[in-house]
C-alpha atoms as a PDB file:
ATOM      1  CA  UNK A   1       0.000   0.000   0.000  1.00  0.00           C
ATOM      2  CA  UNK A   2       2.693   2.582   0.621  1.00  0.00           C
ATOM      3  CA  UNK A   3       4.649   1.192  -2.211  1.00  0.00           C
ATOM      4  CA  UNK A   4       1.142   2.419  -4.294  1.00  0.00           C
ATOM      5  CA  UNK A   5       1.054   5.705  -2.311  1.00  0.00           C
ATOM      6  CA  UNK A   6       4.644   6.466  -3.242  1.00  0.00           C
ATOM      7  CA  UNK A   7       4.204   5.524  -6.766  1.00  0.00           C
ATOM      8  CA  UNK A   8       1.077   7.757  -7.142  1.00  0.00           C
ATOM      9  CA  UNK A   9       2.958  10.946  -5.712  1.00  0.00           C
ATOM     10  CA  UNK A  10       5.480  10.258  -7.723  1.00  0.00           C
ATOM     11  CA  UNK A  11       3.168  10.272 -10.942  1.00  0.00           C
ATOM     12  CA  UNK A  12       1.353  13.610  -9.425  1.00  0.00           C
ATOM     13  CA  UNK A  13       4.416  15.736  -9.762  1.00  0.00           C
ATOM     14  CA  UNK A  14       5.892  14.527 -12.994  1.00  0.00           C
ATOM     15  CA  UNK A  15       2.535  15.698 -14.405  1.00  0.00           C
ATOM     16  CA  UNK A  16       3.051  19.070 -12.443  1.00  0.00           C
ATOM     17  CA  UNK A  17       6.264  19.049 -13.303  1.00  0.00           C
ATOM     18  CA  UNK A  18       5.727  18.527 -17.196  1.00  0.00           C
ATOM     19  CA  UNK A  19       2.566  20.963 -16.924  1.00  0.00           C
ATOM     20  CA  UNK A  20       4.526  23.730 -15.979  1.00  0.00           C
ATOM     21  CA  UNK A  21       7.307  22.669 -18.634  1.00  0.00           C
ATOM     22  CA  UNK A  22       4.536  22.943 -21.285  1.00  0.00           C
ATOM     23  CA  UNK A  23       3.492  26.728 -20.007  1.00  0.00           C
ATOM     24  CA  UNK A  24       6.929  27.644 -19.834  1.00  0.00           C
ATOM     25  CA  UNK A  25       8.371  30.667 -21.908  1.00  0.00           C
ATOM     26  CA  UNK A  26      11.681  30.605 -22.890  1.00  0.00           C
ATOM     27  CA  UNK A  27      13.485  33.807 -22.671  1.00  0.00           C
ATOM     28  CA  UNK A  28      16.486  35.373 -24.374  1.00  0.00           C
ATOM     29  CA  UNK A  29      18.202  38.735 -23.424  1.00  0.00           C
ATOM     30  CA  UNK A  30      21.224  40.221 -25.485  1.00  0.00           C
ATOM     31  CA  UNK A  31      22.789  43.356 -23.697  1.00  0.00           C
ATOM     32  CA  UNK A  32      25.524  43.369 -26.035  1.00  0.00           C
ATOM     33  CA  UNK A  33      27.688  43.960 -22.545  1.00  0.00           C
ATOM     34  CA  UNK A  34      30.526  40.930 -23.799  1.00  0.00           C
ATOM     35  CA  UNK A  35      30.828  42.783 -26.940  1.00  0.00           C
ATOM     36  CA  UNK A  36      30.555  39.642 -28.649  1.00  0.00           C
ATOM     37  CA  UNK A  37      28.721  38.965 -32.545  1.00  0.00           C
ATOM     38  CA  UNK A  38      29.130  34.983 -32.283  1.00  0.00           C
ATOM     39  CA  UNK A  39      25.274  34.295 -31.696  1.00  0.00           C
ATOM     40  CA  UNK A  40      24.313  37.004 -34.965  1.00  0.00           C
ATOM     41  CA  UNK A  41      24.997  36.596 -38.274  1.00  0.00           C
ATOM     42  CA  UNK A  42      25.136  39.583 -40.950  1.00  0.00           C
ATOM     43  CA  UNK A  43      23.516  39.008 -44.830  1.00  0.00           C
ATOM     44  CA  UNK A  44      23.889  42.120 -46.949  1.00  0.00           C
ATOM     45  CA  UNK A  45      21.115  42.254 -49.306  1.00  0.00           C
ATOM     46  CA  UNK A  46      20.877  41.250 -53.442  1.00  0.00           C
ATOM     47  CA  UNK A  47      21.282  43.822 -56.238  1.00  0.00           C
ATOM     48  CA  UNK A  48      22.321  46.803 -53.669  1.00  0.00           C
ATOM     49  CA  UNK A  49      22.338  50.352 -54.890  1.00  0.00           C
ATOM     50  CA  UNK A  50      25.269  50.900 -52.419  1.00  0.00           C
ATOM     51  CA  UNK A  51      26.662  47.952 -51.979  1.00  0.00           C
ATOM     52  CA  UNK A  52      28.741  48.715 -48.779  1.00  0.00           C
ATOM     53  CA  UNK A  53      29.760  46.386 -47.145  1.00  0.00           C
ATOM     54  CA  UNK A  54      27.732  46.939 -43.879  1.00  0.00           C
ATOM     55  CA  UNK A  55      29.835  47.664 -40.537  1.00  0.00           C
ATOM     56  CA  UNK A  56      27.679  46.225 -38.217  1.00  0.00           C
ATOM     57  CA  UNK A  57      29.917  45.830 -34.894  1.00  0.00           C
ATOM     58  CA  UNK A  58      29.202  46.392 -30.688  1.00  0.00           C
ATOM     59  CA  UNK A  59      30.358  50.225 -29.507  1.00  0.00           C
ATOM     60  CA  UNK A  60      29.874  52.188 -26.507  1.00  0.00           C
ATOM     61  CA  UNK A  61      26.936  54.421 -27.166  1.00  0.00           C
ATOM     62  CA  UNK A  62      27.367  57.469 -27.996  1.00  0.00           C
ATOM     63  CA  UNK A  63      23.430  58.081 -28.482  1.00  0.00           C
ATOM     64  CA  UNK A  64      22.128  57.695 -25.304  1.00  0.00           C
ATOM     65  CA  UNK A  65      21.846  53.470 -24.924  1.00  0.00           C
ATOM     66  CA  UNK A  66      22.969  51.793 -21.968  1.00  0.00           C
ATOM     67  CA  UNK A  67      26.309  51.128 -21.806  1.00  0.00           C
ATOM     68  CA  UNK A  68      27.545  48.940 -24.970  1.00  0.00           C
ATOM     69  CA  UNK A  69      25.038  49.067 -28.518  1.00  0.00           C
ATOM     70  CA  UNK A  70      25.114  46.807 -31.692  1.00  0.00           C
ATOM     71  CA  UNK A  71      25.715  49.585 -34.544  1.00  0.00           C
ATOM     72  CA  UNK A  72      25.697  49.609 -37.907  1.00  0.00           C
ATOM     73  CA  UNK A  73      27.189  53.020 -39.462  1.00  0.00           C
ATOM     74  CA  UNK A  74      27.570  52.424 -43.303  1.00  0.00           C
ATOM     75  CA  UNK A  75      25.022  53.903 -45.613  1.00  0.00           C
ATOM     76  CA  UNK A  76      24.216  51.032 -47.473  1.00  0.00           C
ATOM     77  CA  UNK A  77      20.861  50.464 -49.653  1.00  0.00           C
ATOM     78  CA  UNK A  78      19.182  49.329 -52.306  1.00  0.00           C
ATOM     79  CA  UNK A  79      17.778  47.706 -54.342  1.00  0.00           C
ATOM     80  CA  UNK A  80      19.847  49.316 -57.257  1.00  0.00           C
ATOM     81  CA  UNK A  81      17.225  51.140 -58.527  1.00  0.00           C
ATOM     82  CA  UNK A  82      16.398  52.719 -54.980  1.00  0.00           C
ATOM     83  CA  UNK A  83      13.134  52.109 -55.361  1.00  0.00           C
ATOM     84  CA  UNK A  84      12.559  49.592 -52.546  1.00  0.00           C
ATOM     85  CA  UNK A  85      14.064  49.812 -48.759  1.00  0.00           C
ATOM     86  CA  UNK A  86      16.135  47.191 -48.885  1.00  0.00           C
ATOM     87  CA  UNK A  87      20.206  47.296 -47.659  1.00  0.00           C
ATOM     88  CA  UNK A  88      21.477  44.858 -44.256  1.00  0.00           C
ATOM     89  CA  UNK A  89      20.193  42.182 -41.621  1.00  0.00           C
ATOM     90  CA  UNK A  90      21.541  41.284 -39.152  1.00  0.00           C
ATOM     91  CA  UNK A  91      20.362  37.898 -37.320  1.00  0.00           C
ATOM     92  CA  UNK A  92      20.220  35.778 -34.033  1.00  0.00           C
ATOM     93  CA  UNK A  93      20.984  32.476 -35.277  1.00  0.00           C
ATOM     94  CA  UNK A  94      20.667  30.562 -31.930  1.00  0.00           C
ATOM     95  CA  UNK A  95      17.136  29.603 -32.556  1.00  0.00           C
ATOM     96  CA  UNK A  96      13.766  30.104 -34.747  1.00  0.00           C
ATOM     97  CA  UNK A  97      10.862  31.315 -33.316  1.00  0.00           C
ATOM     98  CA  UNK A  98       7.286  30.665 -34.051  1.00  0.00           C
ATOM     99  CA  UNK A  99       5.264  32.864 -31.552  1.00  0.00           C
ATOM    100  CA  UNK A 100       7.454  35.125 -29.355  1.00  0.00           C
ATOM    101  CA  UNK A 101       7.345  38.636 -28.283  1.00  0.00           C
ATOM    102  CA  UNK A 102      10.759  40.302 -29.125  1.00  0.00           C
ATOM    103  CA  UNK A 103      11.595  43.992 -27.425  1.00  0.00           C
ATOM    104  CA  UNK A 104      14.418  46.270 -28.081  1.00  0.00           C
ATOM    105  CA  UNK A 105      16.026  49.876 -27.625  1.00  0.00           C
ATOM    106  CA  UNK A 106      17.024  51.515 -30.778  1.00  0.00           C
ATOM    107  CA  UNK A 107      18.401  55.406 -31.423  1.00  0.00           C
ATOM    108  CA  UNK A 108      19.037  56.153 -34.954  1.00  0.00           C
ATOM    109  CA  UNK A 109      20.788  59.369 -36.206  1.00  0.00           C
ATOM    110  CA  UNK A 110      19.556  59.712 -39.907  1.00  0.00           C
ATOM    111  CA  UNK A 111      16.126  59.365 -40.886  1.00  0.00           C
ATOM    112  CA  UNK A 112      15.920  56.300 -43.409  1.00  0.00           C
ATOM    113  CA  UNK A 113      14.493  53.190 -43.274  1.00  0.00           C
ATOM    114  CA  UNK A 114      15.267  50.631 -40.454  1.00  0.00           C
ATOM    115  CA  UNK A 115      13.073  47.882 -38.665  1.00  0.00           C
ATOM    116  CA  UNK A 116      12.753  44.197 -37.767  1.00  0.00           C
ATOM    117  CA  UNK A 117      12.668  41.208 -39.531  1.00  0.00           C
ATOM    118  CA  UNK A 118      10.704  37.648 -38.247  1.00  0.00           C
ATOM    119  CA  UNK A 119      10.424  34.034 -40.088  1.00  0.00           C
ATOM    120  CA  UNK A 120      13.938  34.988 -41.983  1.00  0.00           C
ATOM    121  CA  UNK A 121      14.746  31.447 -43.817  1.00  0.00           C
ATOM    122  CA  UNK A 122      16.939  33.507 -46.852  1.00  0.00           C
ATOM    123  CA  UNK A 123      16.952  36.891 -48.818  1.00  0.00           C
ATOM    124  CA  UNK A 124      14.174  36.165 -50.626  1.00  0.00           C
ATOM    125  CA  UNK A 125      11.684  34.562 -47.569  1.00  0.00           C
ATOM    126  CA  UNK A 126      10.980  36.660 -44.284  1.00  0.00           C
ATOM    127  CA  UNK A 127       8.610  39.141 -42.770  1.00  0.00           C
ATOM    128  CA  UNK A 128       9.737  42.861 -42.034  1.00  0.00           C
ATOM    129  CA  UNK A 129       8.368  45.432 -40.583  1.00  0.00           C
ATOM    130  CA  UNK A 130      10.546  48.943 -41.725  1.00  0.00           C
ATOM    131  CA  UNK A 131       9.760  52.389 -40.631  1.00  0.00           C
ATOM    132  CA  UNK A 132      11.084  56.140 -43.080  1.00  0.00           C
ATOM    133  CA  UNK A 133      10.718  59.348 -42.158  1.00  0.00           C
ATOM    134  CA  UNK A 134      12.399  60.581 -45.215  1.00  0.00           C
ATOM    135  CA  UNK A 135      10.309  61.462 -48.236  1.00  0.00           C
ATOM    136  CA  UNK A 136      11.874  57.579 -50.305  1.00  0.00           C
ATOM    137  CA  UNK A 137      10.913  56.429 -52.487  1.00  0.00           C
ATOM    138  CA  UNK A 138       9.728  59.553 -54.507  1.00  0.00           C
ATOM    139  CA  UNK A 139       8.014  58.363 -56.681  1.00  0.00           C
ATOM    140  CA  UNK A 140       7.202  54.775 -55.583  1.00  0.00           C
ATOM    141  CA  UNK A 141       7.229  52.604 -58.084  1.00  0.00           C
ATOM    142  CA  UNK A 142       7.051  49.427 -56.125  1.00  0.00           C
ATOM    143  CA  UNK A 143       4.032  49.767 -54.229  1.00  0.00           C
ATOM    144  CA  UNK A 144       2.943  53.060 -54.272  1.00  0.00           C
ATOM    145  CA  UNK A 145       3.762  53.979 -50.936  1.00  0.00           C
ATOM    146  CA  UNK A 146       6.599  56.248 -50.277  1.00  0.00           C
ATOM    147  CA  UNK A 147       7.448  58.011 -47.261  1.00  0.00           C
ATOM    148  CA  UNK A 148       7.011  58.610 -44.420  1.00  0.00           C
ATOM    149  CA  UNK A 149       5.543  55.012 -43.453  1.00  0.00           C
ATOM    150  CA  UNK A 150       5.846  51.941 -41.482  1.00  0.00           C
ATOM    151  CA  UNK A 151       4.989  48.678 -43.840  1.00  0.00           C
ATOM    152  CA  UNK A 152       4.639  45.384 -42.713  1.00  0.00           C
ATOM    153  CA  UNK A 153       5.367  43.268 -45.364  1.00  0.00           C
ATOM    154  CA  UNK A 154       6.482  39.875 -46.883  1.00  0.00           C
ATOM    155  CA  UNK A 155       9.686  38.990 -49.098  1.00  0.00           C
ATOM    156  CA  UNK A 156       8.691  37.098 -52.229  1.00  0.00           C
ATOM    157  CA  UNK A 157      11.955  36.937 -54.577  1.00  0.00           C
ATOM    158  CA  UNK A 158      15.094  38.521 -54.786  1.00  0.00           C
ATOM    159  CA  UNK A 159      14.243  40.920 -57.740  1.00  0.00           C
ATOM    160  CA  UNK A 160      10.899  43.092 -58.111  1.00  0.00           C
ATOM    161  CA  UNK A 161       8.820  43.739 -56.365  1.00  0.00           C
ATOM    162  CA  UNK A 162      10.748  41.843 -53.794  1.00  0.00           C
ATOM    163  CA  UNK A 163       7.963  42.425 -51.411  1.00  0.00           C
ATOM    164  CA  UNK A 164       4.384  42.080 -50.903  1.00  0.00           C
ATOM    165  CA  UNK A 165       2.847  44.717 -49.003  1.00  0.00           C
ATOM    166  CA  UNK A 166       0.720  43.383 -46.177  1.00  0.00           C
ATOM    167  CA  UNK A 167      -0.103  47.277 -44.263  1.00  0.00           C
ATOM    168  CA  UNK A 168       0.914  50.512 -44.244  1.00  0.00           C
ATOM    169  CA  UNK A 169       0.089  53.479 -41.841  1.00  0.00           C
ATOM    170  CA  UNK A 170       0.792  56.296 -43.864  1.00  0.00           C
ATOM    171  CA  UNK A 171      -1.431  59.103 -42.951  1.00  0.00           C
ATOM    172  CA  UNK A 172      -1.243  58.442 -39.591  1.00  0.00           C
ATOM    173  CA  UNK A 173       2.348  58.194 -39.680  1.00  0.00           C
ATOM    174  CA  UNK A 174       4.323  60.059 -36.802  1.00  0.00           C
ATOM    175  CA  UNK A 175       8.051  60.284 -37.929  1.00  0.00           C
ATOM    176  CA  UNK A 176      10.124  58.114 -34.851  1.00  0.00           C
ATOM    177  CA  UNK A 177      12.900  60.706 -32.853  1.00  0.00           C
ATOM    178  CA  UNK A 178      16.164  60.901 -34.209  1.00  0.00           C
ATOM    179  CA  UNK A 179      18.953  61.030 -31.847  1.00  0.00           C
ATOM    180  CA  UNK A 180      16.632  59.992 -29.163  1.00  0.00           C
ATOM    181  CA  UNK A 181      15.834  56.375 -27.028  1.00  0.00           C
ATOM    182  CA  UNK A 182      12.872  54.732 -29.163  1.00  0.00           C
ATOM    183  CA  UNK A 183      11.516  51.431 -27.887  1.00  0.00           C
ATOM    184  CA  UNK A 184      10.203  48.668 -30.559  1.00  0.00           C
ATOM    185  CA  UNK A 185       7.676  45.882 -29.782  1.00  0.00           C
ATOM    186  CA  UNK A 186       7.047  43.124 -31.880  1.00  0.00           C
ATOM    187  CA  UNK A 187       4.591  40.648 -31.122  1.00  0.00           C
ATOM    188  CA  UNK A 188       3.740  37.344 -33.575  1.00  0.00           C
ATOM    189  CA  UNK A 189       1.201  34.652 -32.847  1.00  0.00           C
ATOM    190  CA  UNK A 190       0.751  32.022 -35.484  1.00  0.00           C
ATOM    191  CA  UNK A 191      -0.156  34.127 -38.512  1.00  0.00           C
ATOM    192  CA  UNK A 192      -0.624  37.669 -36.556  1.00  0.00           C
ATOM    193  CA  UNK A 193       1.829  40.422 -36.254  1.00  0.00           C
ATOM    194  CA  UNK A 194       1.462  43.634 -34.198  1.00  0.00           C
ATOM    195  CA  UNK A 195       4.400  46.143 -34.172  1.00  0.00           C
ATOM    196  CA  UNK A 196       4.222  49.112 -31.516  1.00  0.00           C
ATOM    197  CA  UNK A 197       6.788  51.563 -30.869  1.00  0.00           C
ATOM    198  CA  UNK A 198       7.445  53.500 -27.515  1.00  0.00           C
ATOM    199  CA  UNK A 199       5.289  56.229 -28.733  1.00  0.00           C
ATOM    200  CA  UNK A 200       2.068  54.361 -29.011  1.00  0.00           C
ATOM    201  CA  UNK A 201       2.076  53.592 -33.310  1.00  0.00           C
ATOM    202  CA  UNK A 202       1.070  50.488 -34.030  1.00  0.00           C
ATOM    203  CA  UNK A 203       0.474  48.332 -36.820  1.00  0.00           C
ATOM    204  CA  UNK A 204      -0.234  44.864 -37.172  1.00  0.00           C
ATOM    205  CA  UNK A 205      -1.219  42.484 -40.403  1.00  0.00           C
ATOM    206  CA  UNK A 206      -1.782  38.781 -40.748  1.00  0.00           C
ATOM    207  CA  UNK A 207      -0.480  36.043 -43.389  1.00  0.00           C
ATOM    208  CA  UNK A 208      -2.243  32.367 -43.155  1.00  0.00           C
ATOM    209  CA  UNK A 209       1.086  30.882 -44.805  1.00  0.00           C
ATOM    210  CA  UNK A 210       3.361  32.355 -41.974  1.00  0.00           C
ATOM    211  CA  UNK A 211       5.847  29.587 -40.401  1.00  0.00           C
ATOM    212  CA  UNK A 212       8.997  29.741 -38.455  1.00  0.00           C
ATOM    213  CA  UNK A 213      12.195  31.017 -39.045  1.00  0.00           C
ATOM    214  CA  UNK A 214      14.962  33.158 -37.625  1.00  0.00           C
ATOM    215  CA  UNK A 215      14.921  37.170 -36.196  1.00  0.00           C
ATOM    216  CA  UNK A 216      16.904  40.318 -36.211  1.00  0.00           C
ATOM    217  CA  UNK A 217      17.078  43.716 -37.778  1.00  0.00           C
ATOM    218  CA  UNK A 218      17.313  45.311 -41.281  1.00  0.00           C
ATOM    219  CA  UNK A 219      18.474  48.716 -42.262  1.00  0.00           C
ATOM    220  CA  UNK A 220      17.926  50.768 -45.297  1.00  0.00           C
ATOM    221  CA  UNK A 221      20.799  53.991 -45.299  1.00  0.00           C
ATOM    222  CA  UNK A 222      20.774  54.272 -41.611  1.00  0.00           C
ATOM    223  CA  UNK A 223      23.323  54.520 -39.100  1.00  0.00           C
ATOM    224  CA  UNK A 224      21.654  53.023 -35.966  1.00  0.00           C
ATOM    225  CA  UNK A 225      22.239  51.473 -32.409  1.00  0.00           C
ATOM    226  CA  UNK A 226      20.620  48.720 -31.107  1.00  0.00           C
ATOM    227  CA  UNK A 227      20.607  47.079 -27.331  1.00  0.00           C
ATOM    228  CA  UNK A 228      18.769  45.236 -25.030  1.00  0.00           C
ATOM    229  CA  UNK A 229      17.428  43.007 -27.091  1.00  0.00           C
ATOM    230  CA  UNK A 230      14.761  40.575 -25.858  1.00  0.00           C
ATOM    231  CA  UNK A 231      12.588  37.995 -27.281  1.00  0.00           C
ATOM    232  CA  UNK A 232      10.402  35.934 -25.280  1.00  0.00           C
ATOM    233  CA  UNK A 233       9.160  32.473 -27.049  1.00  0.00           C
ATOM    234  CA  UNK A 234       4.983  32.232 -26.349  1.00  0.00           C
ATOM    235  CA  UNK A 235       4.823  29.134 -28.281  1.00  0.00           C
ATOM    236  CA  UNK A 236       2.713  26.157 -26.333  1.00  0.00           C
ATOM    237  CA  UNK A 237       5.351  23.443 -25.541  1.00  0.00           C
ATOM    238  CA  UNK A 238       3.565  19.995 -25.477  1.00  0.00           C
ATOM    239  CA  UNK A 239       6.476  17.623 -24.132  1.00  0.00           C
ATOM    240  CA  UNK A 240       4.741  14.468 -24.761  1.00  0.00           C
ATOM    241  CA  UNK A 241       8.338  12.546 -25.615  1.00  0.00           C
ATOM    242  CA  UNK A 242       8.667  14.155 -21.855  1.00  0.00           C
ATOM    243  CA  UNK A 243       5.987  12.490 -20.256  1.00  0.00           C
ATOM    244  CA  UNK A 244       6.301   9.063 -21.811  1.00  0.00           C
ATOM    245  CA  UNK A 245      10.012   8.838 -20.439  1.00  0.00           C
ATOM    246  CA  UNK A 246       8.760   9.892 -16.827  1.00  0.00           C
ATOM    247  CA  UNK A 247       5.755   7.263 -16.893  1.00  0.00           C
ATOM    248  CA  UNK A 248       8.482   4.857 -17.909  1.00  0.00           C
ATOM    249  CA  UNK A 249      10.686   5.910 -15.082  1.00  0.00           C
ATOM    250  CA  UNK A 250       7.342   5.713 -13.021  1.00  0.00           C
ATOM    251  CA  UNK A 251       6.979   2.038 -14.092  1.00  0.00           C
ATOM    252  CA  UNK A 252      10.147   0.929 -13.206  1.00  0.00           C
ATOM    253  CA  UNK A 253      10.412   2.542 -10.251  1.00  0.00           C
ATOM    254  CA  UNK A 254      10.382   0.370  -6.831  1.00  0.00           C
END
């Protein structure tokens, strides 16, 4: 009988154990404080304008972030016709995410396009959402939209249009601070995307054939500093390879 009593508390808290392993939400934070690049990789875009190369590398800010920044300085763009905001990414290649929340501090000093890209498989395959102040592209060829904007939109190919325009606030548009401490949210569940900067803009879309991939940043002509970056995995966990190990340890268990 205690032999059954034993056994029984021992199944109660491998099911509390692998209930709170399911709810669980992995987090990553990057403070950029070990002034390290290992976990990021950087793609320069296709068919650049200005090809660059980008000079993405960790500094001690000199635009008001805490302590040590990601930067990128170089004024590189594209595509060569400069008719779409296209130019570097840069990318945290420990993972891919499906539904996370990702968070960061950003203080540019130009005004051209910069934002965050989600679901990055290649070039030609990812989600961004980019933010101009400037007046680019005038006229717009593309999609019709030039700035000022934020887009959300979709990468198709590697040559035009490149991407599919999913939203757009335009009129509503308030251009972001330069030289000043902006915060970016990005949330993504399944097939729904909601941007919101420190401000209160927001703008959010949805795509039915959204999967995983990697995230990071993409800048169009902008020298920019990055830091605190943090991205928070919401995806349900069901650890059912979990569960049938612990029922087997259960089993043999004395």
């Amino acid at each position: 009988m205690l032999s059954c009593i034993k056994t029984l508390n021992l199944v109660f808290v491998c099911i509390i154990t692998l209930f709170i392993a399911g709810i669980a939400h992995t987090q990553v934070v990057v403070d950029f404080e070990d002034g390290e690049l290992d976990d990021w990789e950087i793609i320069d875009d296709v068919d650049l304008g200005d090809v660059g190369p980008s000079t993405w590398q960790i500094r001690d800010s000199t635009l008001g972030l805490d302590g040590k920044a990601l930067y990128q300085g170089s004024n590189i763009w594209g595509d060569a016709t400069d008719s779409c905001l296209m130019g570097t990414f840069i990318l945290y290649k420990v993972e891919e995410f499906t539904d996370f929340v990702l968070e960061i501090d950003v203080a540019a000093a130009d005004n051209d396009g910069m934002g965050l890209v989600w679901a990055y498989t290649d070039t030609d395959k990812h989600y961004r959402v980019i933010m101009m102040n400037d007046v680019w592209p005038s006229p717009a060829p593309i999609d019709g939209v030039g700035g000022p904007f934020v887009k959300i939109a979709k990468r198709v190919s590697n040559d035009a249009p490149w991407y599919e325009l999913l939203e757009v606030v335009k009129a509503g548009y308030v251009p972001y601070a330069e030289q000043g401490r902006l915060h970016w949210i990005l949330e993504v569940h399944g097939g729904s995307f909601t941007f919101t900067r420190e401000d209160g803009l927001s703008i959010s879309a949805e795509d039915q054939e959204y999967k995983a991939g990697y995230v990071g940043i993409q800048i169009y002509a902008q020298q920019v500093e990055f830091d605190n970056f943090m991205i928070t995995s919401t995806a349900a966990v069901h650890p059912a390879d979990k569960l049938a190990s612990a029922w087997g340890a259960v089993k043999d268990h004395p």
